[in-house]
C-alpha atoms as a PDB file:
ATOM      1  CA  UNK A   1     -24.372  43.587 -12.885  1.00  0.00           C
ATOM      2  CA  UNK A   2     -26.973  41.326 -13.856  1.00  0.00           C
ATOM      3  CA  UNK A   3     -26.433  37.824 -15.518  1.00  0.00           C
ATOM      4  CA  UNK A   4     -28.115  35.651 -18.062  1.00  0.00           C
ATOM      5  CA  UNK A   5     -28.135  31.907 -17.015  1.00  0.00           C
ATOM      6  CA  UNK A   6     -28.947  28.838 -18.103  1.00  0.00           C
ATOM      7  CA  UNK A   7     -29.225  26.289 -15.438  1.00  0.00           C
ATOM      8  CA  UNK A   8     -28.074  22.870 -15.929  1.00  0.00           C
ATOM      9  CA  UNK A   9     -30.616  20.098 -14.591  1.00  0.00           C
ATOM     10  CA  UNK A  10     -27.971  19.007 -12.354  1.00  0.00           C
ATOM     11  CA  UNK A  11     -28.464  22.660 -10.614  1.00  0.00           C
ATOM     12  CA  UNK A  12     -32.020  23.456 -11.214  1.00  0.00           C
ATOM     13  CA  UNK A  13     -33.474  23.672  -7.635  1.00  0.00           C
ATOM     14  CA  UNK A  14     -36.343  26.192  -7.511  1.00  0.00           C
ATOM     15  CA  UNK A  15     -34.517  27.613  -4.335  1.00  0.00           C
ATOM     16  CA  UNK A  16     -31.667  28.284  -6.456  1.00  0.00           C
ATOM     17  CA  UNK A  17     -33.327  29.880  -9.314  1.00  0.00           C
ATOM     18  CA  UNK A  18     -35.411  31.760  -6.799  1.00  0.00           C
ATOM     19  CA  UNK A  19     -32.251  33.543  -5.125  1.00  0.00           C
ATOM     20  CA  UNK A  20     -30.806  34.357  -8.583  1.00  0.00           C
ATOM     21  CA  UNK A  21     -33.711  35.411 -10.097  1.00  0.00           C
ATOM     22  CA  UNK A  22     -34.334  37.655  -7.095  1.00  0.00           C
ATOM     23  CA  UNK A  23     -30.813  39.440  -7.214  1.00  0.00           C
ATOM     24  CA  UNK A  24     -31.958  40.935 -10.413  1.00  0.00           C
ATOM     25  CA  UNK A  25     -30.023  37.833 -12.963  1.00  0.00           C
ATOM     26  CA  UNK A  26     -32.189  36.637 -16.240  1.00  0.00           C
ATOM     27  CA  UNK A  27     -32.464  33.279 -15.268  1.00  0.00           C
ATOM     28  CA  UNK A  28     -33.957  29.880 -17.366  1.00  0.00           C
ATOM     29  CA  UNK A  29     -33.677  26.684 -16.560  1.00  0.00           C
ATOM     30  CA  UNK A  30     -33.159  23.321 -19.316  1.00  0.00           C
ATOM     31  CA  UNK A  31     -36.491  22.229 -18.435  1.00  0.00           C
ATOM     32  CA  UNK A  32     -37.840  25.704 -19.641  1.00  0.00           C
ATOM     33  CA  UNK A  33     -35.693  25.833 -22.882  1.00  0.00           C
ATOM     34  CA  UNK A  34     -37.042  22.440 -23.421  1.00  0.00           C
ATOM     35  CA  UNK A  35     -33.312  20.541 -23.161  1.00  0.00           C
ATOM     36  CA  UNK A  36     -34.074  17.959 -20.123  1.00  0.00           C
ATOM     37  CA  UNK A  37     -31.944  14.771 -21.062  1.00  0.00           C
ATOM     38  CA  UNK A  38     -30.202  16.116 -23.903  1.00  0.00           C
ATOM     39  CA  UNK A  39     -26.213  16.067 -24.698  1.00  0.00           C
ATOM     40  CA  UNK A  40     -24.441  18.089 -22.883  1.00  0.00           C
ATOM     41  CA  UNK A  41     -23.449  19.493 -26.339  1.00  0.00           C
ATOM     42  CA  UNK A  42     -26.473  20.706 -27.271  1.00  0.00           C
ATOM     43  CA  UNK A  43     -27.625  22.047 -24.146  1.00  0.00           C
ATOM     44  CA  UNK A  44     -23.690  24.118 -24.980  1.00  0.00           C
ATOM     45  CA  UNK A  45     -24.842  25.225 -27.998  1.00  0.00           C
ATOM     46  CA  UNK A  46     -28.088  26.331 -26.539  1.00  0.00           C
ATOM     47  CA  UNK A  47     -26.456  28.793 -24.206  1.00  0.00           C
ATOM     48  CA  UNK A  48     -24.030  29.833 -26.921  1.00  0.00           C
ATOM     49  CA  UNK A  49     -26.977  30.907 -29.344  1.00  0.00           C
ATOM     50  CA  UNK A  50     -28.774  32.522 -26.261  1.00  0.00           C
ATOM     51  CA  UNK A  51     -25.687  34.018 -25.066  1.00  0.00           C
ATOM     52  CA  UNK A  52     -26.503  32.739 -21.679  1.00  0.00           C
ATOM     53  CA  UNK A  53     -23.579  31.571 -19.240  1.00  0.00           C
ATOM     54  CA  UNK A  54     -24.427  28.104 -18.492  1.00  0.00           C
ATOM     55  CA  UNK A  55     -24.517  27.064 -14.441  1.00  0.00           C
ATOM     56  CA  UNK A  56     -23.548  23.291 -14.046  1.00  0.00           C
ATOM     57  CA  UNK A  57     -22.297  20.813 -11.368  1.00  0.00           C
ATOM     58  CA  UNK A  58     -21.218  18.713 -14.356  1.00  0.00           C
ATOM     59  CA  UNK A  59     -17.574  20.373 -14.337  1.00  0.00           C
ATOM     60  CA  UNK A  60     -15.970  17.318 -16.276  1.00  0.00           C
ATOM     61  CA  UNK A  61     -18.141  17.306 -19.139  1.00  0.00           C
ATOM     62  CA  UNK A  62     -18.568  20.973 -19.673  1.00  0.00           C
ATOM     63  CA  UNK A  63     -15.098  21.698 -19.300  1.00  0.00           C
ATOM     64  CA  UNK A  64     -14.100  19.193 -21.953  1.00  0.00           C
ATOM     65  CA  UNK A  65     -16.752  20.840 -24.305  1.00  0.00           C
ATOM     66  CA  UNK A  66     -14.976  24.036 -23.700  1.00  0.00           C
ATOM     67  CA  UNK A  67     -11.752  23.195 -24.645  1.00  0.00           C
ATOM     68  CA  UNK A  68     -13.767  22.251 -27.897  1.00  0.00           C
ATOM     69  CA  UNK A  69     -14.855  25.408 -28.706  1.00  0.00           C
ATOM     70  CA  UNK A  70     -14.319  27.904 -26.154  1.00  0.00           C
ATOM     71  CA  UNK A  71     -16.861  30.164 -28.147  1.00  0.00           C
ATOM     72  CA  UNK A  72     -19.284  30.699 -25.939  1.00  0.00           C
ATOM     73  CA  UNK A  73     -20.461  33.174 -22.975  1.00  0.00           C
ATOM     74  CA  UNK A  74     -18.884  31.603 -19.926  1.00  0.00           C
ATOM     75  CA  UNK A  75     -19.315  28.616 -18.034  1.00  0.00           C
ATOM     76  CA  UNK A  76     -19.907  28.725 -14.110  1.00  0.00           C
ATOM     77  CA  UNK A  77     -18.719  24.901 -12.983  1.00  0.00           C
ATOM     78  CA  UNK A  78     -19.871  24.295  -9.707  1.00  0.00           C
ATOM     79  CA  UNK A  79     -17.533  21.518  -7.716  1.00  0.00           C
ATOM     80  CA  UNK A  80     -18.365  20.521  -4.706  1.00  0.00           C
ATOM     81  CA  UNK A  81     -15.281  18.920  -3.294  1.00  0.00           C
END
């Protein structure tokens, strides 16, 4: 099963992309979609419209979005504790 992400900047290494995009997922980053430094809303509403399941470390944030409007393809939130 392949995925279609968009990775946050907070998770946009080029090794990371690399691995995904090599396991056969549709990967683009928020420097590609042209979202660098924008709300965290938009960059939401971005993946909703793409139906792309956003990738973030930002776990807070997104998961305060979500509870929002939980509309959207999926959100995979990354802690690191």
């Amino acid at each position: 099963m392949s995925l279609k992400l968009l990775i946050d900047e907070d998770s946009q290494a080029k090794r990371l992309v690399n691995l995904l995009q090599s396991a056969g997922h549709d990967v683009i980053t928020v420097n590609e979609a042209g979202l660098m430094s924008k709300p965290d809303s938009v960059v939401l509403d971005y993946a909703r419209l793409e139906k792309r399941v956003l990738l973030t470390r930002n776990c807070d944030d997104f998961q305060t979005l979500q509870k929002v409007n939980p509309n959207h393809p999926g959100i995979l939130a990354v802690y690191q504790q």
